[in-house]
PDB file of N, CA and C in Angstrom:
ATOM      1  N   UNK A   1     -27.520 -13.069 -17.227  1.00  0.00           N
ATOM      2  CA  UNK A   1     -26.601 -11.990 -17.472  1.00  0.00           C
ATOM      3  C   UNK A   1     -27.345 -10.867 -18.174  1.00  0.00           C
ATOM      4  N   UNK A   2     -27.248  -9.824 -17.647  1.00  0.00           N
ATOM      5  CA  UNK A   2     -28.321  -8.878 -18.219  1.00  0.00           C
ATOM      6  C   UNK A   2     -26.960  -7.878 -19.208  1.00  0.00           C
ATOM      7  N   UNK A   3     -27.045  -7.645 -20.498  1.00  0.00           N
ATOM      8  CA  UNK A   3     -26.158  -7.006 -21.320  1.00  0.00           C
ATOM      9  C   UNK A   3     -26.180  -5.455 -21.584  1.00  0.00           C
ATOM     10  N   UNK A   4     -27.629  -4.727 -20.829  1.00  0.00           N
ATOM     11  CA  UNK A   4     -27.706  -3.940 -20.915  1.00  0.00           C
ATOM     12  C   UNK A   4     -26.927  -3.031 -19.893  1.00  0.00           C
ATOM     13  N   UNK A   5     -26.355  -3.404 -18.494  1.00  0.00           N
ATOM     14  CA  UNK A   5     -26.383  -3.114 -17.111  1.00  0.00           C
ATOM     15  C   UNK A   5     -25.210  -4.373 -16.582  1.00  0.00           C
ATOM     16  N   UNK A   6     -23.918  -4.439 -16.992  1.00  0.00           N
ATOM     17  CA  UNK A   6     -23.326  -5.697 -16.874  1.00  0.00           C
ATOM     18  C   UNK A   6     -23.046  -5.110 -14.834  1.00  0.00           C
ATOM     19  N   UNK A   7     -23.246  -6.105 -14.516  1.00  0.00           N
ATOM     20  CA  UNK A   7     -22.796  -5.987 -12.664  1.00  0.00           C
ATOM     21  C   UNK A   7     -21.799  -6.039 -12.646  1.00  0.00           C
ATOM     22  N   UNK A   8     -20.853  -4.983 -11.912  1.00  0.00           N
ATOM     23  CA  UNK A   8     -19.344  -4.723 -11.483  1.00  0.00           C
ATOM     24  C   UNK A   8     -19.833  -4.235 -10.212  1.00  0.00           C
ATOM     25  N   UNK A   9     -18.362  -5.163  -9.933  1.00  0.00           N
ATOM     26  CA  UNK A   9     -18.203  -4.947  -8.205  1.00  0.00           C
ATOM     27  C   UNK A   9     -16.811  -4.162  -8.008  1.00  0.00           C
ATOM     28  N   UNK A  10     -16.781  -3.475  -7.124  1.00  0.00           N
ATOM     29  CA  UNK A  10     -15.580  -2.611  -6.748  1.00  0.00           C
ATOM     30  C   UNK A  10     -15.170  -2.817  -5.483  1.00  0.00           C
ATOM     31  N   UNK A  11     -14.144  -3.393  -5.530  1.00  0.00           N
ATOM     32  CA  UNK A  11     -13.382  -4.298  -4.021  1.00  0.00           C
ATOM     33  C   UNK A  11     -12.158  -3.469  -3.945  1.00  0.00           C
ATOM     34  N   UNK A  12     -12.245  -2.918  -2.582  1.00  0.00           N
ATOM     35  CA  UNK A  12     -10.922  -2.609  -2.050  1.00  0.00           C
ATOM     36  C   UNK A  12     -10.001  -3.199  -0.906  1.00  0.00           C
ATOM     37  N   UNK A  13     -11.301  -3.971  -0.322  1.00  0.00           N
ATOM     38  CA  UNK A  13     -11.398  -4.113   1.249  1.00  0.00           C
ATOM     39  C   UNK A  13     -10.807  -2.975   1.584  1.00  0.00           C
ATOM     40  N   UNK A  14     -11.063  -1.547   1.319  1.00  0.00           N
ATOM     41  CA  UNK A  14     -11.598  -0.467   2.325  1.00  0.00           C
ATOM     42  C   UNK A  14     -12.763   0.055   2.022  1.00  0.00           C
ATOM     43  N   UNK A  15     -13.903   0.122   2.847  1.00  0.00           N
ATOM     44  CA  UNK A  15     -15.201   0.612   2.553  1.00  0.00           C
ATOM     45  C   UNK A  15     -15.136   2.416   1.471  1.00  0.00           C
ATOM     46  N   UNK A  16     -14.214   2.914   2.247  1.00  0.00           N
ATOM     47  CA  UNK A  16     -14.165   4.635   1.906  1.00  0.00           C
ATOM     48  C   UNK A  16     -13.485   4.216   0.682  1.00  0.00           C
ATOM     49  N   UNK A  17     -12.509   3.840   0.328  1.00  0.00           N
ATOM     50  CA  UNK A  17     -11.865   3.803  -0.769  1.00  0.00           C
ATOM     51  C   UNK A  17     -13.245   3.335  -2.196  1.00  0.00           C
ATOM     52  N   UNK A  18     -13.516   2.056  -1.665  1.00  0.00           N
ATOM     53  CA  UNK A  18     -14.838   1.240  -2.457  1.00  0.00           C
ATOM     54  C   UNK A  18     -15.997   2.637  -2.642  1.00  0.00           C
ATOM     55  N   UNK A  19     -16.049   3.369  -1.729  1.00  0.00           N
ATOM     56  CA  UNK A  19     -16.977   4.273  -2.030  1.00  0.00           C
ATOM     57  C   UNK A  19     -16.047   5.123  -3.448  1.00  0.00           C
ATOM     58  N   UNK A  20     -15.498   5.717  -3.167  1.00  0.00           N
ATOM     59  CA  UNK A  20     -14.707   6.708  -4.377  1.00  0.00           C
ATOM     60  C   UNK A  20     -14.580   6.499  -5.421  1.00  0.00           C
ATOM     61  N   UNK A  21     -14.410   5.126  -5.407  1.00  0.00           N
ATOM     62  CA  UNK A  21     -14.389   4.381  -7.172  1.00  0.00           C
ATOM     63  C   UNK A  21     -15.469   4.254  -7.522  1.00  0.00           C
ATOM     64  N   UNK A  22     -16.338   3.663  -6.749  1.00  0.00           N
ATOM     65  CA  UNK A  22     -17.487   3.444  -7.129  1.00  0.00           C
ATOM     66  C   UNK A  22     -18.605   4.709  -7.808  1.00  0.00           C
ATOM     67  N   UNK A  23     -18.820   5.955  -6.947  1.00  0.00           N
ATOM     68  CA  UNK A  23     -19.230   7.089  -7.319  1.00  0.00           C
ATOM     69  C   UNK A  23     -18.310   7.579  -8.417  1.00  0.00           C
ATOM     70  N   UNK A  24     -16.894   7.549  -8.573  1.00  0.00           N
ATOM     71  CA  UNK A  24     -16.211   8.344  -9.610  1.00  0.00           C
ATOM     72  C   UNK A  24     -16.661   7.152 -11.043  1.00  0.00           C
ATOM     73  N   UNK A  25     -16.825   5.745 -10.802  1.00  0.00           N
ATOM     74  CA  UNK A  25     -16.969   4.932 -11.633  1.00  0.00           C
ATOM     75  C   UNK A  25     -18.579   5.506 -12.758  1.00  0.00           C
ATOM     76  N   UNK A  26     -19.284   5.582 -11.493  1.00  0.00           N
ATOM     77  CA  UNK A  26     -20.756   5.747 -11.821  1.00  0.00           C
ATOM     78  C   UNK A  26     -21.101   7.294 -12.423  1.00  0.00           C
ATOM     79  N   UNK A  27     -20.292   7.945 -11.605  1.00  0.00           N
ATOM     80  CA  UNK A  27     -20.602   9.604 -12.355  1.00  0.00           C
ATOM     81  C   UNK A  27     -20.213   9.246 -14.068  1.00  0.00           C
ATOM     82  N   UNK A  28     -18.913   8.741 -13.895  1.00  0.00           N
ATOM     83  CA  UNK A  28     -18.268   8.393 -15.872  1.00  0.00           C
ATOM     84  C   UNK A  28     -19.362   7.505 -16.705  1.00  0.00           C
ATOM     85  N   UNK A  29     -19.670   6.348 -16.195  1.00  0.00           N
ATOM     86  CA  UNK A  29     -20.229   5.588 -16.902  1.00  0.00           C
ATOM     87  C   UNK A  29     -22.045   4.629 -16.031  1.00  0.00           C
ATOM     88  N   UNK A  30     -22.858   5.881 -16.170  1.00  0.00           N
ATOM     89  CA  UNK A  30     -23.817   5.625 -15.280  1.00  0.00           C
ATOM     90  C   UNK A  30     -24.928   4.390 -15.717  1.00  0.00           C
ATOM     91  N   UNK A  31     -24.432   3.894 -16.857  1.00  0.00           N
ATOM     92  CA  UNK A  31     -25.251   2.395 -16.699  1.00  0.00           C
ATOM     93  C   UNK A  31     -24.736   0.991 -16.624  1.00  0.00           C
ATOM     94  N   UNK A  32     -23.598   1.543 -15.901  1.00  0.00           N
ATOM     95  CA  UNK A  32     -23.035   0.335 -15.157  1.00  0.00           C
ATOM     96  C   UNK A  32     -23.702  -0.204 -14.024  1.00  0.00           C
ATOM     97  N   UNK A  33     -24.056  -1.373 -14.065  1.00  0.00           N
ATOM     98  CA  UNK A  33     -24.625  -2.356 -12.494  1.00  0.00           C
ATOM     99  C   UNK A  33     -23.498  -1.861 -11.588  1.00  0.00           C
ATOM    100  N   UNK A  34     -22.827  -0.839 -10.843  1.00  0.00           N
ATOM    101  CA  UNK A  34     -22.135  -1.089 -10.003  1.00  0.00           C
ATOM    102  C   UNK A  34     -22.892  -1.868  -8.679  1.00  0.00           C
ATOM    103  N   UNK A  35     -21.630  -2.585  -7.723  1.00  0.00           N
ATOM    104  CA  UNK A  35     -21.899  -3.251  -6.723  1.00  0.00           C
ATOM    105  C   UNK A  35     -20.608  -2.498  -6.209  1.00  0.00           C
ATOM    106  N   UNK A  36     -21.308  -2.615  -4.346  1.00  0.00           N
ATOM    107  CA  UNK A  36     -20.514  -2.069  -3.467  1.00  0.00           C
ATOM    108  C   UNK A  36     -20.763  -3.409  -2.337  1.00  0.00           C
ATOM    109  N   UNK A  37     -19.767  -4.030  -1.928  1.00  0.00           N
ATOM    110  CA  UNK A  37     -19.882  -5.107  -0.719  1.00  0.00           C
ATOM    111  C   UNK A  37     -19.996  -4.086   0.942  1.00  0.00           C
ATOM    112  N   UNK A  38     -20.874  -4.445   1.519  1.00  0.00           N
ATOM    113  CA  UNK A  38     -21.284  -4.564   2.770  1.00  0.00           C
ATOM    114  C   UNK A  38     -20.789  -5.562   3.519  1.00  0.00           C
ATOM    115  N   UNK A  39     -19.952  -4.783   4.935  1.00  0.00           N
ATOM    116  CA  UNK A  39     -19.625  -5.716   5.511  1.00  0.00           C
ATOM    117  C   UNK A  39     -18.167  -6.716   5.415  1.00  0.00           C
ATOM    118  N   UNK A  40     -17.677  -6.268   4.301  1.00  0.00           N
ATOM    119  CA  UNK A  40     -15.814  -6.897   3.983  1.00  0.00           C
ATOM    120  C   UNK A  40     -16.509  -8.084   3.427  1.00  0.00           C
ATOM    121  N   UNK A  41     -15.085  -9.147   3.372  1.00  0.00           N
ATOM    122  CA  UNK A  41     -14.940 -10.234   2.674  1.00  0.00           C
ATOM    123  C   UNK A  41     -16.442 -11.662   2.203  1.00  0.00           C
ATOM    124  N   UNK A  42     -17.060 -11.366   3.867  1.00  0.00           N
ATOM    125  CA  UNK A  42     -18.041 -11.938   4.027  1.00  0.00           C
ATOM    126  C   UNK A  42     -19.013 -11.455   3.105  1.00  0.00           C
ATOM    127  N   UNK A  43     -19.363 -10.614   2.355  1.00  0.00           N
ATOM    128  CA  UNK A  43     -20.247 -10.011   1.886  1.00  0.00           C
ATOM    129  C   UNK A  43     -19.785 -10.160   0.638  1.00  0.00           C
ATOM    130  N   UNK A  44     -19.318 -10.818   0.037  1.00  0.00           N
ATOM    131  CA  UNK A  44     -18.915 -10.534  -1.450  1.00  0.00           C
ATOM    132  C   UNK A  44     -19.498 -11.933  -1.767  1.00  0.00           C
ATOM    133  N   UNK A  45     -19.514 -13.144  -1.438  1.00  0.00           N
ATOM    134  CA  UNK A  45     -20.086 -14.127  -1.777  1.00  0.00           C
ATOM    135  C   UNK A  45     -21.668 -14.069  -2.546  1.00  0.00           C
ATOM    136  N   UNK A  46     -22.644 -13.455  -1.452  1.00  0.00           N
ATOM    137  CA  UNK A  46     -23.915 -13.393  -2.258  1.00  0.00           C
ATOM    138  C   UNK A  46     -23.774 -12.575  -3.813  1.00  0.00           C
ATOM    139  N   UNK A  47     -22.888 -11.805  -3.935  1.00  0.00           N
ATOM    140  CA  UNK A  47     -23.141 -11.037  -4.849  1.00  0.00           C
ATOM    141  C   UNK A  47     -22.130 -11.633  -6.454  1.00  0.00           C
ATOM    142  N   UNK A  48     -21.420 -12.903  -6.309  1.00  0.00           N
ATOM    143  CA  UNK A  48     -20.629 -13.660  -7.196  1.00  0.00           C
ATOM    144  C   UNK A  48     -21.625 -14.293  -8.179  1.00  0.00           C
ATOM    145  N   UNK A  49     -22.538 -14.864  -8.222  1.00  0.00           N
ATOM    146  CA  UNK A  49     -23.426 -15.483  -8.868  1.00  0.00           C
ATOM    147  C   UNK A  49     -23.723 -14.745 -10.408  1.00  0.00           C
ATOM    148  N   UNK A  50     -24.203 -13.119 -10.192  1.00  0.00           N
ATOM    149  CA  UNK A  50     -24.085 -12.356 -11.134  1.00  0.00           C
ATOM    150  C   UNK A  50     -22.755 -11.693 -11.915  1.00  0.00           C
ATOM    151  N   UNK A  51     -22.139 -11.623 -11.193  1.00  0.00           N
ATOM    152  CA  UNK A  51     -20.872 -11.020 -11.288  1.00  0.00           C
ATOM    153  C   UNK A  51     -20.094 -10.892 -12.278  1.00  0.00           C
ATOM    154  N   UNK A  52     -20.091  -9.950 -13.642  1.00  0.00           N
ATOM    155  CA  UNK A  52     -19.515  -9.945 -14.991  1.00  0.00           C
ATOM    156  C   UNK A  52     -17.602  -9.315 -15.139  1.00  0.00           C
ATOM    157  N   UNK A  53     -17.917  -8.183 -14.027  1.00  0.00           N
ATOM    158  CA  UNK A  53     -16.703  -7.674 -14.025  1.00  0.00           C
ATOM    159  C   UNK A  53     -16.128  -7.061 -12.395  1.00  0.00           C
ATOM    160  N   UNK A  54     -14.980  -7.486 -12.447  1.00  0.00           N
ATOM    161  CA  UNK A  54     -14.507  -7.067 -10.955  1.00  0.00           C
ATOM    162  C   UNK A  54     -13.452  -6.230 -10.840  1.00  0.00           C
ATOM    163  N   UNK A  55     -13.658  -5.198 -10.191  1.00  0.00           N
ATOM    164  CA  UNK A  55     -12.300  -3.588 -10.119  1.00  0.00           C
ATOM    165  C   UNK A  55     -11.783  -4.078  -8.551  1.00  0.00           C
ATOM    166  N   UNK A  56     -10.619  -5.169  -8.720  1.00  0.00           N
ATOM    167  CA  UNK A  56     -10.411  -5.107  -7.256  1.00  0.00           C
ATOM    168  C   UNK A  56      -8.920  -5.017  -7.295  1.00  0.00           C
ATOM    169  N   UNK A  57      -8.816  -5.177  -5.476  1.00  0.00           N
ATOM    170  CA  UNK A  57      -7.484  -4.875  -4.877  1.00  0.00           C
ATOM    171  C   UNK A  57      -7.523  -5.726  -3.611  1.00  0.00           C
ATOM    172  N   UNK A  58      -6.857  -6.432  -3.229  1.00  0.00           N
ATOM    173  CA  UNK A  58      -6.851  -6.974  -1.953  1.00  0.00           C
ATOM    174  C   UNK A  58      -8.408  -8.069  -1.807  1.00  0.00           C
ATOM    175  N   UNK A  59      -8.431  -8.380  -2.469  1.00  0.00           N
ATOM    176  CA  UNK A  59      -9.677  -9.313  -2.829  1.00  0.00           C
ATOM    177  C   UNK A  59      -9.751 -11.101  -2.619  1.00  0.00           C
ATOM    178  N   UNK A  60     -10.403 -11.558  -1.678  1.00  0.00           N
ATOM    179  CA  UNK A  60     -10.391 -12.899  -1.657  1.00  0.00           C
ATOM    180  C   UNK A  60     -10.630 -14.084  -2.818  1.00  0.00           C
ATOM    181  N   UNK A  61      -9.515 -14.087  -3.454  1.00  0.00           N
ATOM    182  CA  UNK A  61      -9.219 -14.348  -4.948  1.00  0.00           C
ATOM    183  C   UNK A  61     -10.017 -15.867  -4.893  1.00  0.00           C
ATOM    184  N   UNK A  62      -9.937 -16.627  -3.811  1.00  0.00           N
ATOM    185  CA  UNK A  62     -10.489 -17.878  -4.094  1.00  0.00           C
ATOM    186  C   UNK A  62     -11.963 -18.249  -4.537  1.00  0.00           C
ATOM    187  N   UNK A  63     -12.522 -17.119  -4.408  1.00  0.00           N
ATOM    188  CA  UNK A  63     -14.144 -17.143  -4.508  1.00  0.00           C
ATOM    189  C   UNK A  63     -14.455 -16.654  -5.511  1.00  0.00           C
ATOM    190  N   UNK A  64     -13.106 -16.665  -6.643  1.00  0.00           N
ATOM    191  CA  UNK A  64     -13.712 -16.622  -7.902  1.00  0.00           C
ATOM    192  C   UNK A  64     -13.840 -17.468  -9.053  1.00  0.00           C
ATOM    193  N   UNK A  65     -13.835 -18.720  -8.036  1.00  0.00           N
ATOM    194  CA  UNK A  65     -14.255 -19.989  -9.183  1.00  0.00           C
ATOM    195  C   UNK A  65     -15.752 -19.856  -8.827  1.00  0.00           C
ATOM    196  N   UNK A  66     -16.523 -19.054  -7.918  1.00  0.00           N
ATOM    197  CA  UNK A  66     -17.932 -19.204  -7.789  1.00  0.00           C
ATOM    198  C   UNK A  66     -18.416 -17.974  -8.257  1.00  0.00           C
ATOM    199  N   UNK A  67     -18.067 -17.250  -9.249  1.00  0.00           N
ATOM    200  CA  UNK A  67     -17.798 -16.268 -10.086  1.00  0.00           C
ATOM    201  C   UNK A  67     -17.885 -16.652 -11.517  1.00  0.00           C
ATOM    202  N   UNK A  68     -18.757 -17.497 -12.028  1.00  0.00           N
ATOM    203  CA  UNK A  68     -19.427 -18.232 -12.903  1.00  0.00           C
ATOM    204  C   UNK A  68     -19.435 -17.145 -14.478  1.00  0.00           C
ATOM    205  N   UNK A  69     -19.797 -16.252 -14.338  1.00  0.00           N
ATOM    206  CA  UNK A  69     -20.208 -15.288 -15.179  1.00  0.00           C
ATOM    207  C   UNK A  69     -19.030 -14.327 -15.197  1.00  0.00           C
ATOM    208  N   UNK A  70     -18.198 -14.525 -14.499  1.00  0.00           N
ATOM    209  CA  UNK A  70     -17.096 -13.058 -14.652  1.00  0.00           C
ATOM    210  C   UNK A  70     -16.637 -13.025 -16.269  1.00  0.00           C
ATOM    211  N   UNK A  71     -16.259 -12.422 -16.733  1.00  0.00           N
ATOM    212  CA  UNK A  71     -15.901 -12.358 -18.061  1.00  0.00           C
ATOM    213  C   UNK A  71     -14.453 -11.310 -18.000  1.00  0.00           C
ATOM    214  N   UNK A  72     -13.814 -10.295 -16.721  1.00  0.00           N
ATOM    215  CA  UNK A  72     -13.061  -9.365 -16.654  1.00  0.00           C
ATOM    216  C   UNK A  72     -12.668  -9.009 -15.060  1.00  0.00           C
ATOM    217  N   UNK A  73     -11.555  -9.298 -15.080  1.00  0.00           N
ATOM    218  CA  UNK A  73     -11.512  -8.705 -13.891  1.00  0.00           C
ATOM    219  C   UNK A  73      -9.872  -7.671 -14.023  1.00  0.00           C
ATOM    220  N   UNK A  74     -10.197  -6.952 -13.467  1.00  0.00           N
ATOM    221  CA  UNK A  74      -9.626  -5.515 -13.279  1.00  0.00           C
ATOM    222  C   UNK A  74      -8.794  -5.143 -12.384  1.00  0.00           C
ATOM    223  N   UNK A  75      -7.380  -5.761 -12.014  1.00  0.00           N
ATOM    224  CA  UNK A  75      -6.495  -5.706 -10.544  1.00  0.00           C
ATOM    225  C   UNK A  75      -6.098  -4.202 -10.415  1.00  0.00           C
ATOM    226  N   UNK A  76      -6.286  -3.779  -9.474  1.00  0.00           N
ATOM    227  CA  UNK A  76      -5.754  -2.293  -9.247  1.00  0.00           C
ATOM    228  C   UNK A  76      -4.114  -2.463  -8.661  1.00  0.00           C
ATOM    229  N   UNK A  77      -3.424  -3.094  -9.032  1.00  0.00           N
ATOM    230  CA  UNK A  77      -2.140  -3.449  -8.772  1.00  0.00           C
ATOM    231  C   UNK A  77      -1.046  -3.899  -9.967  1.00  0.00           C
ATOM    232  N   UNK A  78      -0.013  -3.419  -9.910  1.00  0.00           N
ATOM    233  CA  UNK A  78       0.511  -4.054 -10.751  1.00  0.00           C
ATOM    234  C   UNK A  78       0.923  -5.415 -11.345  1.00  0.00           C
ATOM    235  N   UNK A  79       1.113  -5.715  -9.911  1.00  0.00           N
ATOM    236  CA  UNK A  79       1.444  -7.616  -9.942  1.00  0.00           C
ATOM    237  C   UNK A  79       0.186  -8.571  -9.819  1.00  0.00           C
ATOM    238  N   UNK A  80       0.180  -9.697 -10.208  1.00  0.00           N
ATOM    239  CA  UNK A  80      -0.988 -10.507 -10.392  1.00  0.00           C
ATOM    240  C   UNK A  80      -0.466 -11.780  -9.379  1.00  0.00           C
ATOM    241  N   UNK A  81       0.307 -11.431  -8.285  1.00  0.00           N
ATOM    242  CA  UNK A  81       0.618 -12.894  -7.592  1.00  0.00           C
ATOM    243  C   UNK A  81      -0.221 -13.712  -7.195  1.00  0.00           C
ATOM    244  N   UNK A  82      -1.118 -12.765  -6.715  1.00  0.00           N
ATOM    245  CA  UNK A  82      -2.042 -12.978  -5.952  1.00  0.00           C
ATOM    246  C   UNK A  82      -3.242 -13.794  -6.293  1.00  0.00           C
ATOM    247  N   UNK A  83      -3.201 -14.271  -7.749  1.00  0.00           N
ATOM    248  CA  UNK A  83      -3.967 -14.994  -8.818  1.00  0.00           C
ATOM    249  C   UNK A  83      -3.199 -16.302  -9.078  1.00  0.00           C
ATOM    250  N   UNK A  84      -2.052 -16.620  -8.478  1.00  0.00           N
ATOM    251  CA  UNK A  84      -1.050 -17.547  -8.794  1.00  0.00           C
ATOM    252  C   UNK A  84      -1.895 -19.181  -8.196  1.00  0.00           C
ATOM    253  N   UNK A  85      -2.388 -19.150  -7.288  1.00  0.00           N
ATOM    254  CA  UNK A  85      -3.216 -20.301  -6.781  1.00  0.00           C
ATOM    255  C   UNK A  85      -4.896 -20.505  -6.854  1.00  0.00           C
ATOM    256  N   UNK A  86      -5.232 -20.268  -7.765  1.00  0.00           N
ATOM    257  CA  UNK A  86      -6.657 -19.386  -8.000  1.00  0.00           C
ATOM    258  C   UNK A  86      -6.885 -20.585  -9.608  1.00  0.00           C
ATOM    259  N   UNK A  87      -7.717 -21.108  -9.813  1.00  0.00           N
ATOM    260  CA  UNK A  87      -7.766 -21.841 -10.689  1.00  0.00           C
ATOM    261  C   UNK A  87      -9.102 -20.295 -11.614  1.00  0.00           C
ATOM    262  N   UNK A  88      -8.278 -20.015 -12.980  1.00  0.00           N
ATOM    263  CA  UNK A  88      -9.445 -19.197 -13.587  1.00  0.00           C
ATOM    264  C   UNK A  88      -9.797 -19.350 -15.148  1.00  0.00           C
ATOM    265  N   UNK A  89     -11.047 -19.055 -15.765  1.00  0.00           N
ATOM    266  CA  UNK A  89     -11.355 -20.241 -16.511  1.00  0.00           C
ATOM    267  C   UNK A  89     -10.390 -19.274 -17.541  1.00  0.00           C
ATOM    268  N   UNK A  90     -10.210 -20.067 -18.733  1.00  0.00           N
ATOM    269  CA  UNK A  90      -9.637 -19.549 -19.990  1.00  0.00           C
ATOM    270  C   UNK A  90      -9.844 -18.213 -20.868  1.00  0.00           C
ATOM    271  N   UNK A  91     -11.518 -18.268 -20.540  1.00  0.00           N
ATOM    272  CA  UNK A  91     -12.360 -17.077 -21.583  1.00  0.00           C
ATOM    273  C   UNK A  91     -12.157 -15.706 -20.285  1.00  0.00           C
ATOM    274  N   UNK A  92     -11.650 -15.868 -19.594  1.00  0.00           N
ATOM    275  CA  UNK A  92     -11.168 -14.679 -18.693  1.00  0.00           C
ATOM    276  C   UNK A  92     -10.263 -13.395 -18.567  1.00  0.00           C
ATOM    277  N   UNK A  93     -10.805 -12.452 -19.277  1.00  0.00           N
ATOM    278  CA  UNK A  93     -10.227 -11.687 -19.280  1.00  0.00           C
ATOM    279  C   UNK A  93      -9.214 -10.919 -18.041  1.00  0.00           C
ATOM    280  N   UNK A  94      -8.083 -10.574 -17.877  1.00  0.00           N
ATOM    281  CA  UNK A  94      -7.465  -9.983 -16.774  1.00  0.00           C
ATOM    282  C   UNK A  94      -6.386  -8.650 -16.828  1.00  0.00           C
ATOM    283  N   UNK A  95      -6.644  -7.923 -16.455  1.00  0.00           N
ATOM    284  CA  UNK A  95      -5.552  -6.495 -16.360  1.00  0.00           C
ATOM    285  C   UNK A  95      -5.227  -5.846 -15.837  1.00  0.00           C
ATOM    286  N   UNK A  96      -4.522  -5.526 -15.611  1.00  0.00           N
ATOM    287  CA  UNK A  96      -3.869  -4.656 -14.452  1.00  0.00           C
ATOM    288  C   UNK A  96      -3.343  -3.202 -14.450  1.00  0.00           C
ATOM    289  N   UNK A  97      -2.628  -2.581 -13.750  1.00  0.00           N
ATOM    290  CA  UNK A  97      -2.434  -0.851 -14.184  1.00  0.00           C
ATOM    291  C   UNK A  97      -0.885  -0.889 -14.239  1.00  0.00           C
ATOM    292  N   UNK A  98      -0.220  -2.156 -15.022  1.00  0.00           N
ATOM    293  CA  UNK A  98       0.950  -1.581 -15.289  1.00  0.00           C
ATOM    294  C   UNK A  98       1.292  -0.264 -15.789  1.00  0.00           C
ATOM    295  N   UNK A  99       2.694   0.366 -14.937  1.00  0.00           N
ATOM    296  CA  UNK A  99       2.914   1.457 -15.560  1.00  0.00           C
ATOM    297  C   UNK A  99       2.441   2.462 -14.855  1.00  0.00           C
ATOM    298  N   UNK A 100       0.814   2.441 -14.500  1.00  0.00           N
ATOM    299  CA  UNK A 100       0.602   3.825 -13.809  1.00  0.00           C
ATOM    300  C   UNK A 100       1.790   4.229 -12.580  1.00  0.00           C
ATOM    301  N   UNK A 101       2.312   3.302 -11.881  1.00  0.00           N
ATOM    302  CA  UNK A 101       2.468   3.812 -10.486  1.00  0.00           C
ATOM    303  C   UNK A 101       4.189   4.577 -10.733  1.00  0.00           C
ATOM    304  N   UNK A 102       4.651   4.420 -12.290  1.00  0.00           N
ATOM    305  CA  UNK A 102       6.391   4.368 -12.057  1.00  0.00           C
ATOM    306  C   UNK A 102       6.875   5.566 -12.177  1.00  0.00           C
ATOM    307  N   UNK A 103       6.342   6.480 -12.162  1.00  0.00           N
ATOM    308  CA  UNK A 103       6.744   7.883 -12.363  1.00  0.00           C
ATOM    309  C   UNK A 103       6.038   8.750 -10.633  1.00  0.00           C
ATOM    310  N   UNK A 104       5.482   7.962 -10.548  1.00  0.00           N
ATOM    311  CA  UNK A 104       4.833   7.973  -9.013  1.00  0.00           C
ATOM    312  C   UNK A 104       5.982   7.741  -7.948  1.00  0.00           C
ATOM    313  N   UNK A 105       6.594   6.782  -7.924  1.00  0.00           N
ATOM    314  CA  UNK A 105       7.274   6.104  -7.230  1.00  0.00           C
ATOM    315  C   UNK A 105       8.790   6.327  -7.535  1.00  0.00           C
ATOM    316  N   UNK A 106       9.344   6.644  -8.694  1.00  0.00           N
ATOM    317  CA  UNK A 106       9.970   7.325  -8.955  1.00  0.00           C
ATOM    318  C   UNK A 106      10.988   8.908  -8.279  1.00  0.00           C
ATOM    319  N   UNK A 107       9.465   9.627  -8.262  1.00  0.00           N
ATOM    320  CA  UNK A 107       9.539  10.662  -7.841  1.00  0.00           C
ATOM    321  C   UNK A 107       9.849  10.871  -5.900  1.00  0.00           C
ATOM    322  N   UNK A 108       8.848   9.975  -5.823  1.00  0.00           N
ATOM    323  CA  UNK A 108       8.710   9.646  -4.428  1.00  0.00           C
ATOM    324  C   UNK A 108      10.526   9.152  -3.687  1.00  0.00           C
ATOM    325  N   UNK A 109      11.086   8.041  -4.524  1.00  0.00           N
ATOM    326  CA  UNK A 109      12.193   7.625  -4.271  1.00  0.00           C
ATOM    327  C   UNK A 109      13.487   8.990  -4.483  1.00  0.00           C
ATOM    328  N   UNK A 110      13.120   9.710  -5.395  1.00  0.00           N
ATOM    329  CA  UNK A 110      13.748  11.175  -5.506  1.00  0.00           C
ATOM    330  C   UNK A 110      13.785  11.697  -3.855  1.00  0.00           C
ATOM    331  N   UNK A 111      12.732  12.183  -3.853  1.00  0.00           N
ATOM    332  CA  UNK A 111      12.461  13.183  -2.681  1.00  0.00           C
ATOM    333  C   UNK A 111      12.877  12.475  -1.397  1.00  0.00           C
TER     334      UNK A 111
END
């Protein structure tokens, strides 16, 4: 685990989207290890081994018991269902963006 450069991965399963976070991530905070997966779902495996922190969405949740080192992971969603069958260790940090979307959606349901 390198402490200087912790590795974050940014999962959207959409490549363009994964790009945007990733560059807006890196312009803010440029000594972050970011990781970008190549290739969708298949491609996220080699890169679990290191893996300290994860910014995802739509993410193949099961492959993070081989996610040894995660210490944070970061749901871009409000709900965490999707973690409901997912065995994750204790010292695991997890959060989500409650709240951002309700004045969003809100408005939207207005119009």
């Amino acid at each position: 685990m390198n402490t200087d450069r912790p590795v974050v991965l940014v999962y959207s399963g959409e490549p363009a989207t994964d790009r945007l976070l990733h560059d807006g991530l890196l312009e803010a905070f440029p000594n972050l290890g970011l990781r970008l997966v190549d290739g969708g779902p298949e491609g996220v495996r080699p890169l679990l081994a290191d893996l300290e922190v994860l910014i995802a969405w739509d993410f193949p949740y099961e492959l993070l018991e081989e996610a040894r080192q995660l210490r944070w992971l970061q749901l871009l969603g409000a709900g965490i269902d999707s973690l409901a069958a997912v065995h994750l260790p204790h010292s695991l940090t997890v959060t989500n963006v409650r709240g951002v979307f309700g004045a969003p959606m809100a408005e939207y349901a207005i119009a």
